[in-house]
PDB file of N, CA and C in Angstrom:
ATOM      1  N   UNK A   1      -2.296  -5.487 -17.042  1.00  0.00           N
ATOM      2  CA  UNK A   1      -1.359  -4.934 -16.054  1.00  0.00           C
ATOM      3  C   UNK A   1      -1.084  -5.975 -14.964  1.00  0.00           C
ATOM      4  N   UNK A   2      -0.175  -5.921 -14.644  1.00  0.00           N
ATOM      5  CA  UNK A   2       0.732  -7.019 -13.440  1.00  0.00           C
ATOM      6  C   UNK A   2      -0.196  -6.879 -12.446  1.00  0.00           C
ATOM      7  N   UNK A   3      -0.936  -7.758 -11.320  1.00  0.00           N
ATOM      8  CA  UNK A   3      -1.839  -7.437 -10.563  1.00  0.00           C
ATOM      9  C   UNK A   3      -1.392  -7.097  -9.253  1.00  0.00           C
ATOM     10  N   UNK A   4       0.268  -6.884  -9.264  1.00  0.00           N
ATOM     11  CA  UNK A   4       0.782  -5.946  -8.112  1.00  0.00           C
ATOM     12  C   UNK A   4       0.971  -4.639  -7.939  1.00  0.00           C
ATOM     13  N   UNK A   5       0.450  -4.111  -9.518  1.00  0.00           N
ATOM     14  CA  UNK A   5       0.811  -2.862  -9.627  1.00  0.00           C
ATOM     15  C   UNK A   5      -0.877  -2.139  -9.281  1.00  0.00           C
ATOM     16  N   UNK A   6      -2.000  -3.243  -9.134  1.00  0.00           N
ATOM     17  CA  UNK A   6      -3.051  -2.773  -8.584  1.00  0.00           C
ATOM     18  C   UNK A   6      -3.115  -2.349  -6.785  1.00  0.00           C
ATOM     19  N   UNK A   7      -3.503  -0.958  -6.961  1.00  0.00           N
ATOM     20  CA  UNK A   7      -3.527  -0.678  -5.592  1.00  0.00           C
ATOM     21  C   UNK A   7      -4.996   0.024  -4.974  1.00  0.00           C
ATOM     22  N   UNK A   8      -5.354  -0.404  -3.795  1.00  0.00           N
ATOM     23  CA  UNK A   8      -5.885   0.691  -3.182  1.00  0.00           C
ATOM     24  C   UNK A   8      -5.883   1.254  -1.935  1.00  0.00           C
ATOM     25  N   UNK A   9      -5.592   2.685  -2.133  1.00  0.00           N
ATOM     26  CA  UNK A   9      -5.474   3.277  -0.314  1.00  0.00           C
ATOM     27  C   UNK A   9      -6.274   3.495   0.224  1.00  0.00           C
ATOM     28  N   UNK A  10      -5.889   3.166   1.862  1.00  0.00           N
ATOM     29  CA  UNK A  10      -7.698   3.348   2.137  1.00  0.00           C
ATOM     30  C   UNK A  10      -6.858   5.019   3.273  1.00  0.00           C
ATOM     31  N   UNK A  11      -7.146   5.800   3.169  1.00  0.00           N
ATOM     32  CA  UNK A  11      -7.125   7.049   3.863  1.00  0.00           C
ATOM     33  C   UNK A  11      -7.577   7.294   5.228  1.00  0.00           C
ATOM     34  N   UNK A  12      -7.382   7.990   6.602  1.00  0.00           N
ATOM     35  CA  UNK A  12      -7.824   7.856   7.764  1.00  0.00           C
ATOM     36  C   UNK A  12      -9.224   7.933   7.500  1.00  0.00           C
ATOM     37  N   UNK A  13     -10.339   7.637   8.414  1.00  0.00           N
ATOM     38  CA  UNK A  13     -11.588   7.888   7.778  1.00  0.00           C
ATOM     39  C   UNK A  13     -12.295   7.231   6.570  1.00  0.00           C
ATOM     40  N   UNK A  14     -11.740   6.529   5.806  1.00  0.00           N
ATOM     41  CA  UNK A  14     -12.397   5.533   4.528  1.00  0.00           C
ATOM     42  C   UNK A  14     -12.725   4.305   4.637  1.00  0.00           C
ATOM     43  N   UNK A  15     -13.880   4.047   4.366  1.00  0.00           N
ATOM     44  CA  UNK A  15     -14.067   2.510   5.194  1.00  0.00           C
ATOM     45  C   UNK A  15     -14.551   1.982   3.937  1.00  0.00           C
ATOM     46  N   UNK A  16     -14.346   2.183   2.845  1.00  0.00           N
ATOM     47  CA  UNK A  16     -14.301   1.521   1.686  1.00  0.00           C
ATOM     48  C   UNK A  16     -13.367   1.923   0.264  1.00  0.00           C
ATOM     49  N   UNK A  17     -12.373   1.385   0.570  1.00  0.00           N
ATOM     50  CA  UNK A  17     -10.950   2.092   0.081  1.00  0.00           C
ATOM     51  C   UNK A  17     -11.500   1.428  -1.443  1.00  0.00           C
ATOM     52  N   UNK A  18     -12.323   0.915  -2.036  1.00  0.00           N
ATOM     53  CA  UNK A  18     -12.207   0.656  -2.960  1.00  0.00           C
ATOM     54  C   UNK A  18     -13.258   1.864  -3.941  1.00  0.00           C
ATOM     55  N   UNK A  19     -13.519   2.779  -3.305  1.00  0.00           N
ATOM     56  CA  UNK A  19     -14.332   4.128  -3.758  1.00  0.00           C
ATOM     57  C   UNK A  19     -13.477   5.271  -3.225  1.00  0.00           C
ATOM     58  N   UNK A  20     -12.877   5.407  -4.098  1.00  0.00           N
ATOM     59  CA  UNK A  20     -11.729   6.823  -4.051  1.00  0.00           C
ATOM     60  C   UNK A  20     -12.578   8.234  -4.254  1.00  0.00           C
ATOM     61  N   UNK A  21     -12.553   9.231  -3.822  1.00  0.00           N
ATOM     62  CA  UNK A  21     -13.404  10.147  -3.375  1.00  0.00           C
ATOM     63  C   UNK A  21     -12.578  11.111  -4.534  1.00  0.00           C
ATOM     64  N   UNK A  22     -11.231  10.711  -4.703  1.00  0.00           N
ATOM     65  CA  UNK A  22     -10.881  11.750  -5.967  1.00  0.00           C
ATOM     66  C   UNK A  22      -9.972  11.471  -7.098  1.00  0.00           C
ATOM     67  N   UNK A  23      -9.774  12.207  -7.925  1.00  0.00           N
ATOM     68  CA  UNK A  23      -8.538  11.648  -8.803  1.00  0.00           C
ATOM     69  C   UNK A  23      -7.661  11.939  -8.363  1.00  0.00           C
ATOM     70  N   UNK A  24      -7.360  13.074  -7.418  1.00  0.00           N
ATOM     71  CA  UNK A  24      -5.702  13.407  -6.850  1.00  0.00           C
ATOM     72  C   UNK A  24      -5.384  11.646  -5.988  1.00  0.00           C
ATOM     73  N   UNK A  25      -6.277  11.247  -5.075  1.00  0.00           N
ATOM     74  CA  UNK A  25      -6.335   9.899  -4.097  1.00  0.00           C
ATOM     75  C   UNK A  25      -5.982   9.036  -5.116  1.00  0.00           C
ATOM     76  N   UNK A  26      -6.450   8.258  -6.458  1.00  0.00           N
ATOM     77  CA  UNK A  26      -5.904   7.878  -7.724  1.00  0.00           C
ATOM     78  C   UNK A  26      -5.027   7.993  -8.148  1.00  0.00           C
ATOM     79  N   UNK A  27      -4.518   9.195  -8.511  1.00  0.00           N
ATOM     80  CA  UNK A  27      -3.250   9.238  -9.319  1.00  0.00           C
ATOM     81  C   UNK A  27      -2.138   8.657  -7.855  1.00  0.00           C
ATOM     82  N   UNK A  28      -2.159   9.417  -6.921  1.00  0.00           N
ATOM     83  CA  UNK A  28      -1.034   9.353  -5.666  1.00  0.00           C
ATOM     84  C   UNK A  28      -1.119   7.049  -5.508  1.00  0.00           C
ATOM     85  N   UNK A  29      -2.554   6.927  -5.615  1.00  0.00           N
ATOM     86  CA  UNK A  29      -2.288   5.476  -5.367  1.00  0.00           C
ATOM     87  C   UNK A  29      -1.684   4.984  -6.170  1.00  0.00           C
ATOM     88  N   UNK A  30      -1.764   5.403  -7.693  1.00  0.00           N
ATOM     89  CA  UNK A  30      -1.019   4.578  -8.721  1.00  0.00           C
ATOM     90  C   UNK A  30       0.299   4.524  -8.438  1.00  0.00           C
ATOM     91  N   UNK A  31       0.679   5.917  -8.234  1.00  0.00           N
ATOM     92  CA  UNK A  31       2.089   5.928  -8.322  1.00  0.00           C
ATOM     93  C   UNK A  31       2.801   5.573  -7.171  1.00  0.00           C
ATOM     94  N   UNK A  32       1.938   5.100  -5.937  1.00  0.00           N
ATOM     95  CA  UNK A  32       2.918   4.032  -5.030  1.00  0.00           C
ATOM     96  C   UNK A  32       2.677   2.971  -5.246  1.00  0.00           C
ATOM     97  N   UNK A  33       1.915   2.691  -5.763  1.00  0.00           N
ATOM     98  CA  UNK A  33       2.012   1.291  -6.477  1.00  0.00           C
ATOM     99  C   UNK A  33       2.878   0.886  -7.546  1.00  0.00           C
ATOM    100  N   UNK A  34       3.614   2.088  -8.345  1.00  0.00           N
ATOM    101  CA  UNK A  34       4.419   1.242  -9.115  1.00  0.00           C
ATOM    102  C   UNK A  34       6.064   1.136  -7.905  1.00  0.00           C
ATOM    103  N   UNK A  35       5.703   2.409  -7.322  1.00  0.00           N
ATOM    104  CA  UNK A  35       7.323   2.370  -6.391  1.00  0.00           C
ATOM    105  C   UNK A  35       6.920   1.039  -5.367  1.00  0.00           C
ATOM    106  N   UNK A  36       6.385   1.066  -4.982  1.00  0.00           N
ATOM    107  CA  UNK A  36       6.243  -0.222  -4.200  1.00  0.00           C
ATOM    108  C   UNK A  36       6.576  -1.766  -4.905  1.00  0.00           C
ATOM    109  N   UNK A  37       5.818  -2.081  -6.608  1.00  0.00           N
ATOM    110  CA  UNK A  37       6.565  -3.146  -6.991  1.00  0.00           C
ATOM    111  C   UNK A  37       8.105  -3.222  -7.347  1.00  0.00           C
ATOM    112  N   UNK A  38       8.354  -1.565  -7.144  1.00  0.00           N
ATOM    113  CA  UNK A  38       9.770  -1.550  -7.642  1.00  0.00           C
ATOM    114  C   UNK A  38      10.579  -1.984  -6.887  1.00  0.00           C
ATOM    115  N   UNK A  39      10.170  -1.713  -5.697  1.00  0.00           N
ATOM    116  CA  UNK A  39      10.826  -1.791  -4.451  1.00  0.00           C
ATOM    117  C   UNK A  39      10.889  -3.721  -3.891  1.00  0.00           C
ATOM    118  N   UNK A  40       9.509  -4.295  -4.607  1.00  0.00           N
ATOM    119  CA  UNK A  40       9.781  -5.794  -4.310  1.00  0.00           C
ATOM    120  C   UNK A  40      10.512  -6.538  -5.104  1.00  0.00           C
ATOM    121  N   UNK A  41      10.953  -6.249  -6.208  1.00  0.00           N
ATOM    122  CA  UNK A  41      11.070  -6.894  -7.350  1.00  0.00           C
ATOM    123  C   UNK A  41      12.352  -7.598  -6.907  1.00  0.00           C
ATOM    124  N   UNK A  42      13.022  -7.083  -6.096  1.00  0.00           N
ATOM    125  CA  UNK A  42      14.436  -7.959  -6.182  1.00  0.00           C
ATOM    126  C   UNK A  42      14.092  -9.319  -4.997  1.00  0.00           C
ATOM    127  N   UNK A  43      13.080  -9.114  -4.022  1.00  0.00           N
ATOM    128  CA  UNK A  43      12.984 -10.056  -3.049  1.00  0.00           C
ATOM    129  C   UNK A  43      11.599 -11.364  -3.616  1.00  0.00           C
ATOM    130  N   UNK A  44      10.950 -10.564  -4.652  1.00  0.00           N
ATOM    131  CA  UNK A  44       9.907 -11.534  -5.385  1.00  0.00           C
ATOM    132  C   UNK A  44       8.746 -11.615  -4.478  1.00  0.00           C
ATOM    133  N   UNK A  45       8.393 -10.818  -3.317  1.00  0.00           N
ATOM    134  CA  UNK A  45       7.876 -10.820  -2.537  1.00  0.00           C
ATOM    135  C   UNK A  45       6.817 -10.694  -2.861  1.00  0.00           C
ATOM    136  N   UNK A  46       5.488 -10.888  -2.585  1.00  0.00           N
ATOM    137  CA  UNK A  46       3.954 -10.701  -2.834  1.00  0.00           C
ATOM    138  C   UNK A  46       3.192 -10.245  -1.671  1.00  0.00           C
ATOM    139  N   UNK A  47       3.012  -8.936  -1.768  1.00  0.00           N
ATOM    140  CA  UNK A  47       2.397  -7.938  -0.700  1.00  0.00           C
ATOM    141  C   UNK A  47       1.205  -8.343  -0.465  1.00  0.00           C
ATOM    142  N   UNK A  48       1.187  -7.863   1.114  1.00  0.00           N
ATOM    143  CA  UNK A  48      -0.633  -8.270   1.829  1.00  0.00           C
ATOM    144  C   UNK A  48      -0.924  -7.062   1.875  1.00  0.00           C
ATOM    145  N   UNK A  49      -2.040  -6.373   2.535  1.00  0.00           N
ATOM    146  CA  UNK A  49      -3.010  -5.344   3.233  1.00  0.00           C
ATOM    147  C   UNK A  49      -1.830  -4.768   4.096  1.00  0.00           C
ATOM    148  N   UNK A  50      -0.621  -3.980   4.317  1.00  0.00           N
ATOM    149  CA  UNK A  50       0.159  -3.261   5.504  1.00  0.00           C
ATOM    150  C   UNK A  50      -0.335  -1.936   5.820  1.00  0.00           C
ATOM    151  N   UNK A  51      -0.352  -1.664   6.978  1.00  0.00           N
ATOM    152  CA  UNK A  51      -0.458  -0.121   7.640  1.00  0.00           C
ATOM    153  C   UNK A  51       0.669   0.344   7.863  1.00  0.00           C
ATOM    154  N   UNK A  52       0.973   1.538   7.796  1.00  0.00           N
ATOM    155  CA  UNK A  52       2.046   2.970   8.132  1.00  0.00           C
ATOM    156  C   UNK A  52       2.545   3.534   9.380  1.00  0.00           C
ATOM    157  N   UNK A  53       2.911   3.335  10.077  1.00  0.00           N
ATOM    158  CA  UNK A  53       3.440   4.161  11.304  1.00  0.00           C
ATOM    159  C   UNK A  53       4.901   4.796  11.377  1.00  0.00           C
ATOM    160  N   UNK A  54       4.385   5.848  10.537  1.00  0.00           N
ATOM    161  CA  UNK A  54       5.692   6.560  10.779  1.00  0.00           C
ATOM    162  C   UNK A  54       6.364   6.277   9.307  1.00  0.00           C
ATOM    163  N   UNK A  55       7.328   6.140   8.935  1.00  0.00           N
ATOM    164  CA  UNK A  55       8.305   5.314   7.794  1.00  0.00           C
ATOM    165  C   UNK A  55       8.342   4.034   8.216  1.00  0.00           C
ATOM    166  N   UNK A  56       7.549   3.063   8.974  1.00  0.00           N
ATOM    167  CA  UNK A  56       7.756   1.354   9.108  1.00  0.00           C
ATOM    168  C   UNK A  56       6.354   0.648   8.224  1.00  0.00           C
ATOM    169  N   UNK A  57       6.362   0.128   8.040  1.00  0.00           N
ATOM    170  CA  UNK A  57       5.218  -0.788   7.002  1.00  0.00           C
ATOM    171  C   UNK A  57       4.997  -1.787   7.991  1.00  0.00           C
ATOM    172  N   UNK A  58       3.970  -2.427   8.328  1.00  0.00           N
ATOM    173  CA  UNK A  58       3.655  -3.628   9.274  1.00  0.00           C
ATOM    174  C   UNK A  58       2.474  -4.733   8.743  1.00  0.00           C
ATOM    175  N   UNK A  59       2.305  -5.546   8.883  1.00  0.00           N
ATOM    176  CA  UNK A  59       1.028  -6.177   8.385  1.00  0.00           C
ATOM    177  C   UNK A  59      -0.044  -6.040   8.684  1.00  0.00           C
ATOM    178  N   UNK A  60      -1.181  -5.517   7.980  1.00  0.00           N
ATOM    179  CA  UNK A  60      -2.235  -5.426   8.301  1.00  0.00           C
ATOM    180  C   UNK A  60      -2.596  -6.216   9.476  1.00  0.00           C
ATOM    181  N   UNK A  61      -3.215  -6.073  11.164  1.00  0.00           N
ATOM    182  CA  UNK A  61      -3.607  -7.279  11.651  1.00  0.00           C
ATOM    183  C   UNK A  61      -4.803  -7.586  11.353  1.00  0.00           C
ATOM    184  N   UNK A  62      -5.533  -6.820  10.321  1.00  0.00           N
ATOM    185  CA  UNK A  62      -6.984  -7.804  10.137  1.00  0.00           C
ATOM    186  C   UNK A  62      -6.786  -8.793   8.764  1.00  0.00           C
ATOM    187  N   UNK A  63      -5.126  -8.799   8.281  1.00  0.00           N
ATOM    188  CA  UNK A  63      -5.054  -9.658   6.884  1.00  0.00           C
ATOM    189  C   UNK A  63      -3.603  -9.996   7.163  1.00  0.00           C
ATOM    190  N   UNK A  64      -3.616 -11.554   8.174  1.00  0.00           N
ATOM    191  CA  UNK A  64      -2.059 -12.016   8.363  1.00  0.00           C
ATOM    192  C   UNK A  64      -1.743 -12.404   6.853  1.00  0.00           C
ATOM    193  N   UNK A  65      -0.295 -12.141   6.422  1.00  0.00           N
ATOM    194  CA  UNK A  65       0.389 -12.506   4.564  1.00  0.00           C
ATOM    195  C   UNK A  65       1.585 -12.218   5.278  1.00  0.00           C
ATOM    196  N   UNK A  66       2.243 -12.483   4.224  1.00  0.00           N
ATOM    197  CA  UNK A  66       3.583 -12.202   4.050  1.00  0.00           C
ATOM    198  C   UNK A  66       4.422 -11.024   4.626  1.00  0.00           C
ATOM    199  N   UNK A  67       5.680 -11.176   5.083  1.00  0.00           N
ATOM    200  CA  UNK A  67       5.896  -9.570   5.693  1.00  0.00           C
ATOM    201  C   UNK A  67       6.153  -8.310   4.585  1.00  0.00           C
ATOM    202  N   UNK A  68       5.572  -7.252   4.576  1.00  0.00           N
ATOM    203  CA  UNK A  68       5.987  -6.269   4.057  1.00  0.00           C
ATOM    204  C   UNK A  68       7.176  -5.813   3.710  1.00  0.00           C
ATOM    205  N   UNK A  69       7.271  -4.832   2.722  1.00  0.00           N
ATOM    206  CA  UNK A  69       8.667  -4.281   2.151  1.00  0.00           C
ATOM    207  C   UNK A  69       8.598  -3.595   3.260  1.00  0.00           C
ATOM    208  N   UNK A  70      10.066  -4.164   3.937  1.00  0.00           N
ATOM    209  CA  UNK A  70      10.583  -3.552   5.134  1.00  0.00           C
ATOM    210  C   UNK A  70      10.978  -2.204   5.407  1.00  0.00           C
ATOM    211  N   UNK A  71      10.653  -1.223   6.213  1.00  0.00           N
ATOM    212  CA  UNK A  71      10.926   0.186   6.311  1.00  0.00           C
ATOM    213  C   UNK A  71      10.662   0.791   5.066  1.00  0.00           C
ATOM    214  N   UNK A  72       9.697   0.555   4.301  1.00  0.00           N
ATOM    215  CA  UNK A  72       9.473   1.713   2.967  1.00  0.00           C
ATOM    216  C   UNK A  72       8.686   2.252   2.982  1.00  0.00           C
ATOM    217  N   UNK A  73       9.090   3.739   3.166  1.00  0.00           N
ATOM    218  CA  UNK A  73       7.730   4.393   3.263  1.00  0.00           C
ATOM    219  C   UNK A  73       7.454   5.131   1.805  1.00  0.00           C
ATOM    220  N   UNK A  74       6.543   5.138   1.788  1.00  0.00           N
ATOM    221  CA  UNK A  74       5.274   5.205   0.249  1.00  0.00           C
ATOM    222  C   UNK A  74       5.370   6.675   0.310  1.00  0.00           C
ATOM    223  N   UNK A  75       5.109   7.480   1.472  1.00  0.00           N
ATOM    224  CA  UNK A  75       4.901   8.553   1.676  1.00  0.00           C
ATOM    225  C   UNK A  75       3.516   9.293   1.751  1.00  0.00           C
ATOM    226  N   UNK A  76       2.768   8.166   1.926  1.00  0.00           N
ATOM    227  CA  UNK A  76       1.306   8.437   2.469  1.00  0.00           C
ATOM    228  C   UNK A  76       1.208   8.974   3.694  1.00  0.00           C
ATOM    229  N   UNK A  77       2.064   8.483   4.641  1.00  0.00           N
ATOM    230  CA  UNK A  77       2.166   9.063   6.285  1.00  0.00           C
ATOM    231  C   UNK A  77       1.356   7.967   6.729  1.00  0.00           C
ATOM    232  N   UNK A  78       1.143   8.336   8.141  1.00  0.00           N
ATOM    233  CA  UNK A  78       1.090   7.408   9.179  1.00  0.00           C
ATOM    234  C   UNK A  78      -0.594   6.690   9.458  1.00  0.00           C
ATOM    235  N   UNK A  79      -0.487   5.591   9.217  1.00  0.00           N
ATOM    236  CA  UNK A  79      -1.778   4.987   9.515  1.00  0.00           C
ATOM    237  C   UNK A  79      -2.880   4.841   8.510  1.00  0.00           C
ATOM    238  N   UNK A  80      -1.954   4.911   6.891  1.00  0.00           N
ATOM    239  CA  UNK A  80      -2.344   4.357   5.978  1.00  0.00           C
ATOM    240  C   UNK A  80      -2.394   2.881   5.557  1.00  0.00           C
ATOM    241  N   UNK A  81      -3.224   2.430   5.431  1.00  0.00           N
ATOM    242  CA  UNK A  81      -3.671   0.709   4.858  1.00  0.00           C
ATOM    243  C   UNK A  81      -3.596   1.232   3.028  1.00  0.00           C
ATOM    244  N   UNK A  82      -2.252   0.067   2.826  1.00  0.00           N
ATOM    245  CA  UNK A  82      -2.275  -0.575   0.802  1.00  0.00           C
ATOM    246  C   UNK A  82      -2.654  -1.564   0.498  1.00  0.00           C
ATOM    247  N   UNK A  83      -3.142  -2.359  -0.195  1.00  0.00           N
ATOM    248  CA  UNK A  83      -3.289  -3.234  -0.717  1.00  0.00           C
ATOM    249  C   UNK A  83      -2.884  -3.319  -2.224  1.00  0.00           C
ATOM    250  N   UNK A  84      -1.911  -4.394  -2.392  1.00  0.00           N
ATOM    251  CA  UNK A  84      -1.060  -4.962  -3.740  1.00  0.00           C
ATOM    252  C   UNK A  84      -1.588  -6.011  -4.435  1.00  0.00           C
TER     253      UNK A  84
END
């Protein structure tokens, strides 16, 4: 699998997003992970760590990269961290 389509969310409260507490948290990560590469594919862009506020995507500040797919919201809501 393309290693952009690997994701993990880390949820308010999760301080180790790489231990998902369920399969509903799983399935929902997969599937912004494929809308999210869908969403880069035309700019070729290669996603960092971004947080959520609101519908804006921003860069993680504990992981400066590349800027995020601009205004897309995943639909996790606010003050979710992805990693691509």
């Amino acid at each position: 699998m393309d290693p952009r389509y690997m994701i993990l969310a880390l949820r308010a409260g999760e301080t180790r997003p790489w231990k998902a507490r369920s399969a509903r948290t799983i399935r929902e990560a997969r599937s912004i992970a494929y809308r999210l590469a869908r969403a880069m594919r035309c700019g070729g862009n290669t996603a960092r760590p971004m947080w959520c506020e609101g519908r804006s995507w921003h860069p993680h500040p504990d992981a400066p990269g590349r800027a995020p797919v601009g205004g897309y919201d995943a639909g996790l809501g606010g003050g979710t961290v992805i990693y691509l």
